[in-house]
Protein backbone atom coordinates (compact mmCIF):
# COMPACT_ATOMS: atom_id res chain seq x y z
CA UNK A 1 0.00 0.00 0.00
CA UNK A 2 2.79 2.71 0.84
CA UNK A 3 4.22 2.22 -2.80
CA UNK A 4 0.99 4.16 -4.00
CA UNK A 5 0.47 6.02 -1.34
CA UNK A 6 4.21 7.70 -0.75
CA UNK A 7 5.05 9.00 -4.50
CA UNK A 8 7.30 11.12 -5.67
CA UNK A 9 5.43 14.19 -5.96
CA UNK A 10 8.34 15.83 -8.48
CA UNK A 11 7.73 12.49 -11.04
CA UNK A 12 6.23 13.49 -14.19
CA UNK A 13 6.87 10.57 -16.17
CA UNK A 14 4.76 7.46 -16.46
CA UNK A 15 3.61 6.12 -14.21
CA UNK A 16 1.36 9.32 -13.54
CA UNK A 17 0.54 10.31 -9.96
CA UNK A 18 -2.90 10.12 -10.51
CA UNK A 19 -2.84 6.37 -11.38
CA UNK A 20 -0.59 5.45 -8.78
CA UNK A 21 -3.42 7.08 -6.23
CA UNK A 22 -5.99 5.23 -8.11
CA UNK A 23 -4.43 2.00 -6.94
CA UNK A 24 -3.70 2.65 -3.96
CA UNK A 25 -7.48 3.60 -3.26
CA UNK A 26 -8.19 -0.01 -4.45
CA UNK A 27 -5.75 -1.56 -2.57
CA UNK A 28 -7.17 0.26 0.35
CA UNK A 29 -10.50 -0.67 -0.76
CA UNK A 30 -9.53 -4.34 -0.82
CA UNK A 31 -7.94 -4.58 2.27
CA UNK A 32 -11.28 -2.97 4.07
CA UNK A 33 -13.72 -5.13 2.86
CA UNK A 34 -11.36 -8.25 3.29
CA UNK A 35 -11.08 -6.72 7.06
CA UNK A 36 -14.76 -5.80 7.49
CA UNK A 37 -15.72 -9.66 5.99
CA UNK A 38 -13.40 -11.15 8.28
CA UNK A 39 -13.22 -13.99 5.33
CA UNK A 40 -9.42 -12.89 4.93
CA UNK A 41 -6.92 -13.88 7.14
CA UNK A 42 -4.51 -11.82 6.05
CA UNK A 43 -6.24 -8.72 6.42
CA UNK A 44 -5.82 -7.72 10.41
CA UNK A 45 -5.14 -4.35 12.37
CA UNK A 46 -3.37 -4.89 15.99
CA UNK A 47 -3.94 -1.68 17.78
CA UNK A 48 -0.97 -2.31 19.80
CA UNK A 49 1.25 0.10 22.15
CA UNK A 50 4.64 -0.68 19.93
CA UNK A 51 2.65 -0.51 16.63
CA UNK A 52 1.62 2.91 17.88
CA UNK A 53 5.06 3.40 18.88
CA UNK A 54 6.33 2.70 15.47
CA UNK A 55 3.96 5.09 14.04
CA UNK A 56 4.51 8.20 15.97
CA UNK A 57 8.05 7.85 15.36
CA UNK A 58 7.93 7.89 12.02
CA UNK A 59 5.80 11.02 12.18
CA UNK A 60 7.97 12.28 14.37
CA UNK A 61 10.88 12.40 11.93
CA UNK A 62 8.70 13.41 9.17
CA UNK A 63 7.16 16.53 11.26
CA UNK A 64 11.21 17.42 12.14
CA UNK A 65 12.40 17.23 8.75
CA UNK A 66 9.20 19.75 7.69
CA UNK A 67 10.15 21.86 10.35
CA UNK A 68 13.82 21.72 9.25
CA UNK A 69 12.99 22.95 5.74
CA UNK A 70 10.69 25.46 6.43
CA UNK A 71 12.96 26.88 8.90
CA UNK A 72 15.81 26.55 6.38
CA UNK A 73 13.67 28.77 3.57
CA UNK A 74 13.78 32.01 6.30
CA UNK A 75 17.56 31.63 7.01
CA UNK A 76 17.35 32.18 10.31
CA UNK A 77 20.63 29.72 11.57
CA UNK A 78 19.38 30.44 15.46
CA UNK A 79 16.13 28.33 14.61
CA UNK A 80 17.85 25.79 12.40
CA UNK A 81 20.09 24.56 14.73
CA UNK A 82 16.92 23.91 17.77
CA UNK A 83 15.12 21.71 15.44
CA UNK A 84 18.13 19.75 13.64
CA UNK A 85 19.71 16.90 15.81
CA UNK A 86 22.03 14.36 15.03
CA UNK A 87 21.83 10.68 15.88
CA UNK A 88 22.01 10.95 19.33
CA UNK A 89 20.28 14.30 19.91
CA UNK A 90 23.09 16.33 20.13
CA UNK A 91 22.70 19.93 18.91
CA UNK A 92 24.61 20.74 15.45
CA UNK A 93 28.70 21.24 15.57
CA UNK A 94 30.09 23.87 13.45
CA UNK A 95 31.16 21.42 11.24
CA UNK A 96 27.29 20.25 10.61
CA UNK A 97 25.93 24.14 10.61
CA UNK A 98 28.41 25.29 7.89
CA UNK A 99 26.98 22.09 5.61
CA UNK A 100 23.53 23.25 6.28
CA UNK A 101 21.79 23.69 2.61
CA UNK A 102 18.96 26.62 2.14
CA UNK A 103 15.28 25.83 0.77
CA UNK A 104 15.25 27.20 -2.62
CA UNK A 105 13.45 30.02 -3.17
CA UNK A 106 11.33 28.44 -5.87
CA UNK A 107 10.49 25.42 -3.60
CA UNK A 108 9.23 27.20 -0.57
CA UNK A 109 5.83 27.07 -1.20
CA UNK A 110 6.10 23.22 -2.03
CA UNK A 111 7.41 22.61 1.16
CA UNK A 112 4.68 24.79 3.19
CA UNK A 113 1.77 23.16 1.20
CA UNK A 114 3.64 19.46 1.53
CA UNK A 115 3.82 20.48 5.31
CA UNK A 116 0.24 21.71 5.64
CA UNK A 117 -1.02 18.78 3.58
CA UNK A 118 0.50 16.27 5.82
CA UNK A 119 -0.41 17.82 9.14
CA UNK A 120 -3.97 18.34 8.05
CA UNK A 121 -4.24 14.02 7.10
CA UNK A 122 -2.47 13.71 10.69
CA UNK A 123 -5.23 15.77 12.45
CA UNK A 124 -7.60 13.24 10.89
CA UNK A 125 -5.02 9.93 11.75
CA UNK A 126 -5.07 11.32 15.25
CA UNK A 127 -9.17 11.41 15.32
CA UNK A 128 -8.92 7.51 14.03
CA UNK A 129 -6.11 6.98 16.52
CA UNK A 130 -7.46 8.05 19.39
CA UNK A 131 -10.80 5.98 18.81
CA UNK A 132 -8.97 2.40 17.36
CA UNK A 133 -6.67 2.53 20.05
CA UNK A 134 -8.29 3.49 22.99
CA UNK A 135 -7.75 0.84 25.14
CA UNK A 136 -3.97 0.80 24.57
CA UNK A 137 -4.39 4.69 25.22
CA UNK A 138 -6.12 4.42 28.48
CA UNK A 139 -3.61 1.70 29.54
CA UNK A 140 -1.01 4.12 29.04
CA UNK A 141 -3.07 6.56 30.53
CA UNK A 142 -1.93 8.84 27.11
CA UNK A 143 -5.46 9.69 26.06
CA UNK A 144 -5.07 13.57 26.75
CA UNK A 145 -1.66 13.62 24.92
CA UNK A 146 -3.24 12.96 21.97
């Protein structure tokens, strides 16, 4: 499913966006009746606490490295260097800030509407979240958190 779902949005060659989405919606169509019918074995959610886990954490990286270039396309090094960490946390070494590549002017607004896009489908994963995995939420007592 991610294959049609996480495209390159600067391909313009075949395949075409629009008919990678198109499969992906019947992929995702598929595997919803096959997990409504119950018919399909292979078609299962676990609304586990390390499936969660493994979630936020990719959003996590994906919300830092939106932050990262929109705070690159202002220039401002001060801001920059508080959202980019390396490995193990550590704020940037001089060596690591003088690498440090500007948005392009020409991309900026890619990058703001690729940022608003995504956190506007996360509002909506965090509705769904919140109601397919409340009992691992109130467990963790982490239902206010999110």
């Amino acid at each position: 499913m991610n294959e049609h779902t996480n495209y390159d949005a600067s391909s313009w060659i075949l395949p075409s966006t629009e008919s990678e989405f198109r499969e992906g919606i019947e992929v995702l169509d598929r595997y919803f009746d096959a997990l409504v019918s119950g018919e399909d074995q292979t078609a299962r959610f676990f609304p586990r606490a390390d499936n969660l886990a493994a979630y936020l954490m990719v959003v996590e990286k994906r919300l830092g490295s939106y932050a990262q270039r929109l705070s690159a396309s202002v220039g401002d090094a001060e801001l920059t260097d508080a959202l980019v960490t390396d490995a193990e946390g550590q704020s940037p070494t001089e060596e690591m800030a003088s690498s440090r590549t500007r948005t392009p002017w020409l991309e900026i607004d890619n990058v703001f509407y690729e940022a608003r896009g995504y956190s506007w489908a996360l509002l909506h994963m965090f509705k769904a979240i919140a109601i397919e995995f409340e009992p691992v939420l109130q467990d963790k007592n982490a239902q206010v958190t999110v």
